[in-house]
Protein backbone atom coordinates (compact mmCIF):
# COMPACT_ATOMS: atom_id res chain seq x y z
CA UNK A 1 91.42 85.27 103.82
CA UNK A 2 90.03 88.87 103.45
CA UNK A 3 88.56 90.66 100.73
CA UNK A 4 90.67 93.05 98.98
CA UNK A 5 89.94 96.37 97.01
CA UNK A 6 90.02 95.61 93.33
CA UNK A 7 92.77 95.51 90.38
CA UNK A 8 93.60 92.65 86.99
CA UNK A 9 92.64 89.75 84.71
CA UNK A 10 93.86 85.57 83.54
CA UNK A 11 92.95 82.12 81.74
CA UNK A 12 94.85 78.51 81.90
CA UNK A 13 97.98 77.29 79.33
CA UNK A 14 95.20 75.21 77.31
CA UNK A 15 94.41 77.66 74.82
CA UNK A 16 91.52 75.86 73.67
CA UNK A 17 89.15 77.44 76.02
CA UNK A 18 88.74 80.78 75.34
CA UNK A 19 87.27 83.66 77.50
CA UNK A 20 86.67 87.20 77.14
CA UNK A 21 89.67 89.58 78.76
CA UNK A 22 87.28 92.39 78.49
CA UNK A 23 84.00 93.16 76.76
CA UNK A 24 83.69 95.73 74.15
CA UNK A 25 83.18 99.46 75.96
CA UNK A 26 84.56 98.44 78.81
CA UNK A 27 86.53 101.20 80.32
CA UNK A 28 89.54 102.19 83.44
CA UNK A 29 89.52 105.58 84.26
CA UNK A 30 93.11 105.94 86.45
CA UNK A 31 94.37 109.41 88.13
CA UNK A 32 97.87 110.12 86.17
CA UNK A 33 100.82 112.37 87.55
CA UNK A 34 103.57 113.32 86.07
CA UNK A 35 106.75 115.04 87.32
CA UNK A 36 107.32 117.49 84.10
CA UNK A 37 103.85 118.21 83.73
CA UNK A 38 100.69 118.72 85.78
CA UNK A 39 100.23 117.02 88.98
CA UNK A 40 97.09 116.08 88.25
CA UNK A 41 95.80 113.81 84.87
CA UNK A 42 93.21 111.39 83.69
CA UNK A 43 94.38 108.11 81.45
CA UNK A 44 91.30 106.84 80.02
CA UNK A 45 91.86 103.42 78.38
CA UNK A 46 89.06 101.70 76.37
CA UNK A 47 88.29 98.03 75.04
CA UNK A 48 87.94 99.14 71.61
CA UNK A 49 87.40 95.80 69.43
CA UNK A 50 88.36 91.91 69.16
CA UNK A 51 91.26 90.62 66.81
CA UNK A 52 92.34 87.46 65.41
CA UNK A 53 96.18 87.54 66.22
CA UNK A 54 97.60 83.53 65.35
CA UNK A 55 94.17 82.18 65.76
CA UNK A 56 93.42 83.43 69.22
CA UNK A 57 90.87 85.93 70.28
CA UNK A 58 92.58 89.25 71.55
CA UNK A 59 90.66 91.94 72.92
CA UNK A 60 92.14 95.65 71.74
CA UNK A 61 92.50 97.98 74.23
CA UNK A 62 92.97 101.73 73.03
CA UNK A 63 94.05 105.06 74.63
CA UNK A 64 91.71 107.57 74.71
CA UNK A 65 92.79 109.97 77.44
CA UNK A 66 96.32 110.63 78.82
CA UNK A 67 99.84 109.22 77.91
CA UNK A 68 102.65 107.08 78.68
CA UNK A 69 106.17 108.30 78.70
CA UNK A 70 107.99 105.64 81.23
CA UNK A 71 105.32 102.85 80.95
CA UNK A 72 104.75 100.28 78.47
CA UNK A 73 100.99 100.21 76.68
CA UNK A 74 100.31 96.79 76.20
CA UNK A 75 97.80 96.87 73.58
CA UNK A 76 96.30 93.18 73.28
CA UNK A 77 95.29 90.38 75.84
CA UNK A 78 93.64 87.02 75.49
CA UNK A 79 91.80 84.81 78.42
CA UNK A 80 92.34 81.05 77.84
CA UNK A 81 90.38 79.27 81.13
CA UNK A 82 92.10 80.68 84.31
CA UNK A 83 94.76 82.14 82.73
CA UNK A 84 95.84 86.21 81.09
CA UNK A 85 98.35 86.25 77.68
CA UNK A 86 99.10 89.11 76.75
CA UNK A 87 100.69 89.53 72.98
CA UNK A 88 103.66 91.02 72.32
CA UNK A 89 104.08 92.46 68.47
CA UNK A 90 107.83 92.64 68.73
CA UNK A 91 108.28 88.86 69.09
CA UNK A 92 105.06 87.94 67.90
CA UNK A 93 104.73 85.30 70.71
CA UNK A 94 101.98 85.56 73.41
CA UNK A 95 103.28 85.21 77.33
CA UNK A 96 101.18 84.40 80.41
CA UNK A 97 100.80 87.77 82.54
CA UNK A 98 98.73 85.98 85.39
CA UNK A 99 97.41 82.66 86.53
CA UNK A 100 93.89 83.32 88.11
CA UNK A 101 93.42 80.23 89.50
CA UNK A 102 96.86 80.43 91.40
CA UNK A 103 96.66 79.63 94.96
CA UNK A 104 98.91 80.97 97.86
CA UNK A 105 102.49 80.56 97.38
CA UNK A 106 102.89 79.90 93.42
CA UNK A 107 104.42 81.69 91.16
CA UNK A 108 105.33 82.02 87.64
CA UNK A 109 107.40 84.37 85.41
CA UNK A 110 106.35 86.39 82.17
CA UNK A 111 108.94 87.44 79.89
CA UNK A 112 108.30 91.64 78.65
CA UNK A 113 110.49 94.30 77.05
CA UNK A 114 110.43 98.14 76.36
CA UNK A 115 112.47 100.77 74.54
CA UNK A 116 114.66 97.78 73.80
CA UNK A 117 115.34 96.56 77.35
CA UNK A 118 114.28 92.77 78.11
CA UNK A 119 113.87 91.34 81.56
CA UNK A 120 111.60 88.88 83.25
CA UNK A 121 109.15 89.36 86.04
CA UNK A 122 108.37 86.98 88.63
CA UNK A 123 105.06 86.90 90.24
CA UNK A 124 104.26 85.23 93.98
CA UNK A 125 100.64 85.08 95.32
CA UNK A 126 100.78 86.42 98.55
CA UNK A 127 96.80 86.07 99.03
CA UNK A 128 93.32 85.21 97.43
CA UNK A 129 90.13 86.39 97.89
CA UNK A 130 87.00 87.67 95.51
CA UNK A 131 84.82 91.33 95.70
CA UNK A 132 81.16 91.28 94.66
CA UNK A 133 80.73 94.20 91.68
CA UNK A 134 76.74 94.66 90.53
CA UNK A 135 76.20 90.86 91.49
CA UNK A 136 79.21 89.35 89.81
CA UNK A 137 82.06 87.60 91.81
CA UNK A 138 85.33 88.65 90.34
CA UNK A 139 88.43 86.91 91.74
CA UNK A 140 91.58 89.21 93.52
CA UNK A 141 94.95 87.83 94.02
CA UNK A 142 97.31 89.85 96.30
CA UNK A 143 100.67 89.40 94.29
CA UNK A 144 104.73 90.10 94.60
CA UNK A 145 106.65 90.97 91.66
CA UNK A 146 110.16 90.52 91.48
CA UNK A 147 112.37 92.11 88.30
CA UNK A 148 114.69 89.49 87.48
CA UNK A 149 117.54 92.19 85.62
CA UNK A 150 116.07 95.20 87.57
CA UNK A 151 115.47 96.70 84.09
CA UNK A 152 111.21 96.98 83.95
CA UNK A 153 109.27 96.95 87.06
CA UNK A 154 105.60 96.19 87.50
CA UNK A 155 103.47 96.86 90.79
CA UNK A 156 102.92 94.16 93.12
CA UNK A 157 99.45 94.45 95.17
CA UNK A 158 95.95 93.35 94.67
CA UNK A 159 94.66 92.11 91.27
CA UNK A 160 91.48 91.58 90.27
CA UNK A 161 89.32 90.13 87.50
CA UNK A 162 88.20 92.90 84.67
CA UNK A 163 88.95 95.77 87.01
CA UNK A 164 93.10 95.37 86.63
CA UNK A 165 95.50 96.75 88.97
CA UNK A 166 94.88 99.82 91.42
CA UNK A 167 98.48 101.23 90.86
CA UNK A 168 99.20 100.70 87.47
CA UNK A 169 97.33 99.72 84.23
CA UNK A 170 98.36 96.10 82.67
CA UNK A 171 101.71 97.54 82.04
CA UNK A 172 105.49 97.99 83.24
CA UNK A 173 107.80 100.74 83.70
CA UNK A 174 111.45 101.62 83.11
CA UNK A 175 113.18 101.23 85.98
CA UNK A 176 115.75 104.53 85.26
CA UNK A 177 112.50 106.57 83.83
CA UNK A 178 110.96 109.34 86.71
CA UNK A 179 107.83 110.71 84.61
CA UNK A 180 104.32 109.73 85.11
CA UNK A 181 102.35 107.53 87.58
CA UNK A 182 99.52 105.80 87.90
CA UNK A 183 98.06 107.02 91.32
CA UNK A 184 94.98 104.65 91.70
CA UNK A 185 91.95 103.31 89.35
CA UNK A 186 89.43 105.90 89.54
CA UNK A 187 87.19 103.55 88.46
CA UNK A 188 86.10 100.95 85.82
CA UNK A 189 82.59 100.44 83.48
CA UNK A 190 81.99 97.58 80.86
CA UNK A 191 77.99 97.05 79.94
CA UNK A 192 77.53 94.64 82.89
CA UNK A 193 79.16 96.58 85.69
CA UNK A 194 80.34 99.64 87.12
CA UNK A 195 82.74 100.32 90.06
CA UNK A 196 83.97 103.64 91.66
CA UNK A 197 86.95 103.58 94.14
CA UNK A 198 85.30 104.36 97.49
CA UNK A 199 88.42 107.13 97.54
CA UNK A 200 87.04 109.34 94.89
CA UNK A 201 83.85 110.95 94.78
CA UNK A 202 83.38 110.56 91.07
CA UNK A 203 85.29 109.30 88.05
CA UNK A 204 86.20 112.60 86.72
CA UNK A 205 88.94 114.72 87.92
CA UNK A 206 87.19 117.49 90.71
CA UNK A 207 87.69 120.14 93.33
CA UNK A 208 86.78 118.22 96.26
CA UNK A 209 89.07 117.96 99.20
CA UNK A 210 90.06 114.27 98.62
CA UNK A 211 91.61 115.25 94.72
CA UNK A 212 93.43 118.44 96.60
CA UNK A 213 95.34 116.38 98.99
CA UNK A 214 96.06 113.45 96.60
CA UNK A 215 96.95 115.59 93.71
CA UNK A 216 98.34 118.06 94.49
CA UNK A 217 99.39 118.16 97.89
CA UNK A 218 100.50 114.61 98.67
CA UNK A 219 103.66 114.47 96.57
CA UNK A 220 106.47 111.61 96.01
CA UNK A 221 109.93 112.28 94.70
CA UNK A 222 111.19 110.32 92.71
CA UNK A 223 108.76 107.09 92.18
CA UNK A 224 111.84 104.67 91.19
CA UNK A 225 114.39 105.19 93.14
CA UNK A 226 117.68 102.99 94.36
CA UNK A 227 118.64 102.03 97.47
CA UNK A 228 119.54 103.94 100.13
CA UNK A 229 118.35 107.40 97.84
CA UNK A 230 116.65 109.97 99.86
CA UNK A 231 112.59 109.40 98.80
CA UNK A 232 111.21 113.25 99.34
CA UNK A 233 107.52 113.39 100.70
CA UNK A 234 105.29 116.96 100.74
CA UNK A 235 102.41 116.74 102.61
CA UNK A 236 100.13 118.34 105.27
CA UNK A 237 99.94 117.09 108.99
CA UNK A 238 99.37 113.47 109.26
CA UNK A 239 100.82 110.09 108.86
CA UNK A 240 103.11 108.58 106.55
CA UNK A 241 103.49 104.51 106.73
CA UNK A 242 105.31 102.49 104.21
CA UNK A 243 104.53 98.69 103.36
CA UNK A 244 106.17 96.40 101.74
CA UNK A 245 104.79 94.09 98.83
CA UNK A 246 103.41 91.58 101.77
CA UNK A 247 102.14 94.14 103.84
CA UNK A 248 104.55 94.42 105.84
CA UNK A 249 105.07 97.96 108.23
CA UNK A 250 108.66 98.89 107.23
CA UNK A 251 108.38 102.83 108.22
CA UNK A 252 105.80 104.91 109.87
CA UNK A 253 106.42 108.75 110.44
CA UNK A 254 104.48 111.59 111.65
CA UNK A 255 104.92 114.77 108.85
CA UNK A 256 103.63 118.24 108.28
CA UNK A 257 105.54 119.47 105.10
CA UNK A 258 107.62 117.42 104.00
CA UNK A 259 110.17 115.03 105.08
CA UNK A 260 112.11 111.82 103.60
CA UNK A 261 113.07 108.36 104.15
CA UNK A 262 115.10 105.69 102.24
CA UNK A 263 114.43 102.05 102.08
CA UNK A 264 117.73 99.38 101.63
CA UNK A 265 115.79 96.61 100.12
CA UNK A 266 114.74 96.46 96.38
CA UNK A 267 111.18 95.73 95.70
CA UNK A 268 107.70 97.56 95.82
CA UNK A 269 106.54 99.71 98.14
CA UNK A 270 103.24 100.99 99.14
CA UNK A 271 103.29 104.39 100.78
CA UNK A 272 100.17 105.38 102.64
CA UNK A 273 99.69 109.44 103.72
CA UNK A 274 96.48 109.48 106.62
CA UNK A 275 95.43 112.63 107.48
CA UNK A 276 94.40 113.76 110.90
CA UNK A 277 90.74 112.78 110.08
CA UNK A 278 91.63 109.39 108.84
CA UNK A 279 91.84 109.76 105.29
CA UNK A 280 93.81 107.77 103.10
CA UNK A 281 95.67 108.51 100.19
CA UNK A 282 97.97 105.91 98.25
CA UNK A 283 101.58 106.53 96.20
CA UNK A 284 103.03 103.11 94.89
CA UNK A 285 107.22 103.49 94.63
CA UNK A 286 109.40 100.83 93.03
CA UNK A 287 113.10 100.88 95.19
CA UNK A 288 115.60 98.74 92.46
């Protein structure tokens, strides 16, 4: 078991026990790019209130920096014991989005749709393990996510209590859709905590060297692609290695420039640029 850099949220299927998703104020600060716009974007998304929705507590989460074109914004989310709902306004039904107390090796599925377009995700815990944020112990589970109609996709990876996901906030994207990412959590804030992603040197968006690289050198075209498509990369000199939702090594590559490689297996992908001085910067990709 090994401790994992931070990401999501859950509660159990009683739904007598209720816990708090998020507090009020709490906010995720993520970088955002965008491929018809600049390369380089905050999305700010706040914990703006509580509501009553069918006599559950749902904490409101609201926008306030940034936007989504080919990603959902899932608005409301409940904690019931070990377990996340999220609540969907179209059906007016709540589904389970993750089971924090899973262990290794169980699953479950959570129904979404967007723009019209249903499909079901399947999740797999892959891992488990905990991080220690301003004395709290906040539980991480290392997940898979499989698209059962390869309509919406969602990014697999580590999960973790109130921070959410590193790739991608609480949300899913249109598979055919190439517009903006979610390029990691620059870091979260509530009124007990505060964590900053050991990649960035501060929450806002600045001129140091590692936002250069990341933002605007490090490049990935397109983000959801099919099998067998060309994936373009621009970088400088270094390293480009490609893992699969279990961490698996599937392609490694020297580059200084740019280059490409395609992948033949639907899924997630993580793709991991190292510079020379061995410094990471992360690009998730979704190959349907």
């Amino acid at each position: 078991m090994r401790t994992l850099l931070p990401l999501v949220f859950l509660l159990s299927t009683s739904l007598n026990a209720q816990t708090t998703f998020a507090p009020i104020g709490a906010k995720w600060t993520y970088k955002q790019g965008s491929c018809c716009g600049p390369d380089t974007n905050l999305m700010v998304i706040e914990a703006t209130s509580d509501t009553i929705i069918q006599g559950r507590t749902f904490s409101k989460l609201q926008v306030s920096e940034g936007w989504f074109g080919c990603h959902e914004f899932v608005q409301f989310f409940s904690g019931s014991n070990d377990s996340l709902f999220y609540f969907d306004p179209d059906s007016e039904q709540s589904h389970l989005l993750f089971r924090w107390d899973a262990i290794i090796g169980e699953s479950w599925s959570t129904p979404v749709e967007q723009s019209g377009y249903p499909d079901t995700l399947d999740w797999t815990v892959m891992d488990t393990s905990h991080v220690v944020v301003d004395g709290l112990w906040l539980r991480t589970l290392e997940v898979n996510v499989e698209s059962r109609q390869w309509m919406l996709f969602s990014y697999g990876g580590a999960i973790t209590e109130r921070l959410g996901a590193s790739g991608a906030p609480f949300t899913w994207i249109l598979g055919f859709c190439d517009g903006e990412t979610f390029q990691g959590l620059r870091c979260y804030e509530d009124p007990d905590i505060s964590w900053l992603n050991p990649q960035f040197q501060q929450c806002d968006l600045s001129v140091g060297m590692d936002d250069a690289i990341t933002a605007t050198t490090f490049l990935i075209r397109p983000t959801v692609a099919t099998t067998g498509e060309p994936i373009q990369v621009i970088a400088p000199r270094g390293t480009i290695t490609v893992l699969d939702a279990s961490g698996r090594l599937v392609h490694q590559r020297s580059i200084k420039g740019q280059g490409s490689f395609d992948l033949d297996t639907p899924g997630t992908y993580l793709v991991r640029f190292t510079t020379p001085e061995g410094d990471p910067t992360h690009q998730r990709i979704v190959v349907r």
